[in-house]
C-alpha atoms as a PDB file:
ATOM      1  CA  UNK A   1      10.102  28.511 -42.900  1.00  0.00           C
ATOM      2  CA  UNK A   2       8.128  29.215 -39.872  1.00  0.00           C
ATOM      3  CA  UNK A   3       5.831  26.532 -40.909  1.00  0.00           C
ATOM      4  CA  UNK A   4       8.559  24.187 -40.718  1.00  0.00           C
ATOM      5  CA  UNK A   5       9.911  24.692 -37.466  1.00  0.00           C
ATOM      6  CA  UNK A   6       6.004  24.555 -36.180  1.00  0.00           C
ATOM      7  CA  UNK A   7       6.352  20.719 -37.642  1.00  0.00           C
ATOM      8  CA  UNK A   8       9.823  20.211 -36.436  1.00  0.00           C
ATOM      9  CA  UNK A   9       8.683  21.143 -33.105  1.00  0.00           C
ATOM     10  CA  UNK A  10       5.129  19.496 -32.630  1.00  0.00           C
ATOM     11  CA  UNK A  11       6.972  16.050 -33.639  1.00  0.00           C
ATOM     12  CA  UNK A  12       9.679  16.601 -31.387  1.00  0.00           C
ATOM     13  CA  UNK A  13       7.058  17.068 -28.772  1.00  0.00           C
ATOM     14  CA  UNK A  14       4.839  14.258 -30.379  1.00  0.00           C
ATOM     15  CA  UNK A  15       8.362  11.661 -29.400  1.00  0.00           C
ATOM     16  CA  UNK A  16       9.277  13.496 -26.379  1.00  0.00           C
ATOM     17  CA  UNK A  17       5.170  12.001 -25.217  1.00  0.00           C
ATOM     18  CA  UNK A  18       6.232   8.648 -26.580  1.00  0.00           C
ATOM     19  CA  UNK A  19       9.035   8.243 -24.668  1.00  0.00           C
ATOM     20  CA  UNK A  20       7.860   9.300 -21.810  1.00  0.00           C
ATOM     21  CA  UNK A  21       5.094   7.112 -22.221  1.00  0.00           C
ATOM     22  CA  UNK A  22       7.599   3.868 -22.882  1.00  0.00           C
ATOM     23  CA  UNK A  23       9.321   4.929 -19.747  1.00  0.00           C
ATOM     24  CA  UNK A  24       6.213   5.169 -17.457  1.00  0.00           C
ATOM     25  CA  UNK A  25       5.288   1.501 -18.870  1.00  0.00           C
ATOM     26  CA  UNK A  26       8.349   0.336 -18.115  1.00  0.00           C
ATOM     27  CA  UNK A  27       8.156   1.693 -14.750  1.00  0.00           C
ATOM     28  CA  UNK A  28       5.053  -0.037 -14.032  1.00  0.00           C
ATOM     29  CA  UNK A  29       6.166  -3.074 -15.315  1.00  0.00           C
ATOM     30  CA  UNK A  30       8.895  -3.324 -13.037  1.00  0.00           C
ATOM     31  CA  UNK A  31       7.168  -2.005 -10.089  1.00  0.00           C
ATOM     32  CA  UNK A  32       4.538  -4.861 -10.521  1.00  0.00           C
ATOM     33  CA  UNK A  33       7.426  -7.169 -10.824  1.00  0.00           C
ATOM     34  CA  UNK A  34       8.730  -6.840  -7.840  1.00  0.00           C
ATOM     35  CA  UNK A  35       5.722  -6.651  -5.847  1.00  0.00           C
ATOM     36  CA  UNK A  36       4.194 -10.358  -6.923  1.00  0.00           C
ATOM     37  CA  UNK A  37       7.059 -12.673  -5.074  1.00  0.00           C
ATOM     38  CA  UNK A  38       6.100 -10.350  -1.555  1.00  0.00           C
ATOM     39  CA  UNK A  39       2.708 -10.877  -2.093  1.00  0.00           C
ATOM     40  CA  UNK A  40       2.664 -14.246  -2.653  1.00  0.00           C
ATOM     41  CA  UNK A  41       4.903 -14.676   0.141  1.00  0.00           C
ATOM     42  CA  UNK A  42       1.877 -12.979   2.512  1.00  0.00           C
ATOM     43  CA  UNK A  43       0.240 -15.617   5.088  1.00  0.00           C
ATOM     44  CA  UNK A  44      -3.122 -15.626   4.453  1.00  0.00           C
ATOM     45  CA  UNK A  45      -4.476 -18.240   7.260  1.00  0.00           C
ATOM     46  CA  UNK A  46      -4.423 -15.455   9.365  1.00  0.00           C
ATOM     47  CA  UNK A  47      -7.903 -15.603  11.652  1.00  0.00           C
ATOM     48  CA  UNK A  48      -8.264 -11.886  12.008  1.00  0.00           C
ATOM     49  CA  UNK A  49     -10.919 -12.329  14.329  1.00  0.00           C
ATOM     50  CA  UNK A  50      -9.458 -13.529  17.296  1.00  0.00           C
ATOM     51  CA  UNK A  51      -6.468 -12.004  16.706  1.00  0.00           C
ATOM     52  CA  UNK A  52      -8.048  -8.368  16.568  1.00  0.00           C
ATOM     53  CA  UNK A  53     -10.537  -9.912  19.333  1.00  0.00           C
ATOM     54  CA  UNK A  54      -7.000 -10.044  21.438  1.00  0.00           C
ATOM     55  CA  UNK A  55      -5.935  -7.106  20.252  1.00  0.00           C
ATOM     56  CA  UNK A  56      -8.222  -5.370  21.414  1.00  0.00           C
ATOM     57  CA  UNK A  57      -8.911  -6.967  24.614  1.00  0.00           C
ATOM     58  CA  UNK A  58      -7.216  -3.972  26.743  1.00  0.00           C
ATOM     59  CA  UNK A  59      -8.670  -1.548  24.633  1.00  0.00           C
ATOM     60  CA  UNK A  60     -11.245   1.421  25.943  1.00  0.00           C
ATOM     61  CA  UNK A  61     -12.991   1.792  22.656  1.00  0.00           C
ATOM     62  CA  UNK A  62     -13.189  -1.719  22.017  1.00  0.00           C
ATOM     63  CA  UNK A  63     -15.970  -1.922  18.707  1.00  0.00           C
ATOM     64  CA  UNK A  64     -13.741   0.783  16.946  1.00  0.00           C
ATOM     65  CA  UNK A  65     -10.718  -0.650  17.902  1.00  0.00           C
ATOM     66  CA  UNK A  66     -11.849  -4.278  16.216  1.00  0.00           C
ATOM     67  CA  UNK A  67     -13.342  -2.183  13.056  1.00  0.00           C
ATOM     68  CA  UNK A  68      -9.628  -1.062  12.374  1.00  0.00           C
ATOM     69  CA  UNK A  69      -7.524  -4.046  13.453  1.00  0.00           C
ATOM     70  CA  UNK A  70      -9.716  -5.978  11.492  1.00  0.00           C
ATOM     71  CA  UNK A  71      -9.389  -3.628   8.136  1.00  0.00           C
ATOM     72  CA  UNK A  72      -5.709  -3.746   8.938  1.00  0.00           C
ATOM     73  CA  UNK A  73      -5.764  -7.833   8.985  1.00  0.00           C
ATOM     74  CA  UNK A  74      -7.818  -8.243   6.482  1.00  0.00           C
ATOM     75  CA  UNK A  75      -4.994  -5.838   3.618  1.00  0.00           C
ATOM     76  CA  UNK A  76      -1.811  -6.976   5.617  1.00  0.00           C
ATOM     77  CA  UNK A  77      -2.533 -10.466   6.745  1.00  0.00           C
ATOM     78  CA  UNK A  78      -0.541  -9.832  10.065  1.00  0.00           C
ATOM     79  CA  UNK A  79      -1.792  -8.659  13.867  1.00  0.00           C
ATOM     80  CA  UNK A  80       1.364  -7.856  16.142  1.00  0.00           C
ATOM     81  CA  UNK A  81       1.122  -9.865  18.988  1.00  0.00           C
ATOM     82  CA  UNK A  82       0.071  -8.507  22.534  1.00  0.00           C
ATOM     83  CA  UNK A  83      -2.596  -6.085  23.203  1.00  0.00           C
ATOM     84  CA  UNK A  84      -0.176  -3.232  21.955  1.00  0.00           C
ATOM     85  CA  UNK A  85       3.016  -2.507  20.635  1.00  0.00           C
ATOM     86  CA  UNK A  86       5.017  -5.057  18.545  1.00  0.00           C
ATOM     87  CA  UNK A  87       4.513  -3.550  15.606  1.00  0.00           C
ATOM     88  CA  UNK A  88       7.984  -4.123  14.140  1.00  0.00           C
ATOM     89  CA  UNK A  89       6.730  -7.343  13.647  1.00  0.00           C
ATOM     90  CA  UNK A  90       3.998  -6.357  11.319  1.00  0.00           C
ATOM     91  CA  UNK A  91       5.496  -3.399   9.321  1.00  0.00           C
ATOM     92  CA  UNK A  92       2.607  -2.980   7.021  1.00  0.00           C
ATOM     93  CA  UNK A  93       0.264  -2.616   9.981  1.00  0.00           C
ATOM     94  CA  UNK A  94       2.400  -0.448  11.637  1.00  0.00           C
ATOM     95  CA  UNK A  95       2.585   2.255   8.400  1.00  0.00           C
ATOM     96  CA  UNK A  96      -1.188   1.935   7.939  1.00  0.00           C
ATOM     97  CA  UNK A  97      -2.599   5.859   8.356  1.00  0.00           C
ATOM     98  CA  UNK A  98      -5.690   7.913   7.793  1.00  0.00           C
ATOM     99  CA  UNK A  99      -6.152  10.355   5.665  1.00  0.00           C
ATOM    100  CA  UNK A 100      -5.534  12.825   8.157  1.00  0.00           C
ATOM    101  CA  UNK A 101      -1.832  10.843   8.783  1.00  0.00           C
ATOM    102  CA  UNK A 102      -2.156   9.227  12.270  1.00  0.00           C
ATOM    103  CA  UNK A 103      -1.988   5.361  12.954  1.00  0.00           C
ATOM    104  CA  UNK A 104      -5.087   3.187  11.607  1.00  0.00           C
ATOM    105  CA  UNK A 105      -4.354  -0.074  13.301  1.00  0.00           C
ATOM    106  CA  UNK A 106      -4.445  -0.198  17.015  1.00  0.00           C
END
């Protein structure tokens, strides 16, 4: 008897992992969906170089201020325009942060 409810119970946990796992698929699968059309909707002509170069034309730190624009560029293919601000323009630049949670791109 006790042997049988051991059974009962590791396959209920065996399809309980299943599901789970079909669900987390799915999940993905629609996630990744979703995401191609906005990515292939991205402008990449974007010369990050002078636009970071403007940028950061006002800027007092000006090599570490062209280091991050241009790591912000180069993943979000947009640089606000004007030497700050703007950034509802570019929302993926303006939600870049560090790892300590303060605003990568100048």
């Amino acid at each position: 008897m006790e042997r049988t409810i051991q059974n009962l119970f590791f396959l209920s946990l065996l399809i309980l992992m299943l599901q789970v796992d079909q669900f987390s698929l799915a999940v993905v699968r629609r996630t990744s969906e979703a995401s191609e059309p906005l990515a292939a909707s991205a402008p990449e002509g974007i010369d990050c170089g002078s636009a970071c170069e403007y940028r950061c034309s006002k800027a007092s730190r000006h090599k570490m201020c062209i280091r991050a624009c241009g790591t912000c560029c180069a993943r979000c293919h947009c640089v606000p325009p004007g030497t700050s601000g703007n950034e509802d323009v570019c929302p993926c630049y303006a939600n870049m942060t560090t790892h300590g949670g303060r605003h990568k791109c100048p």
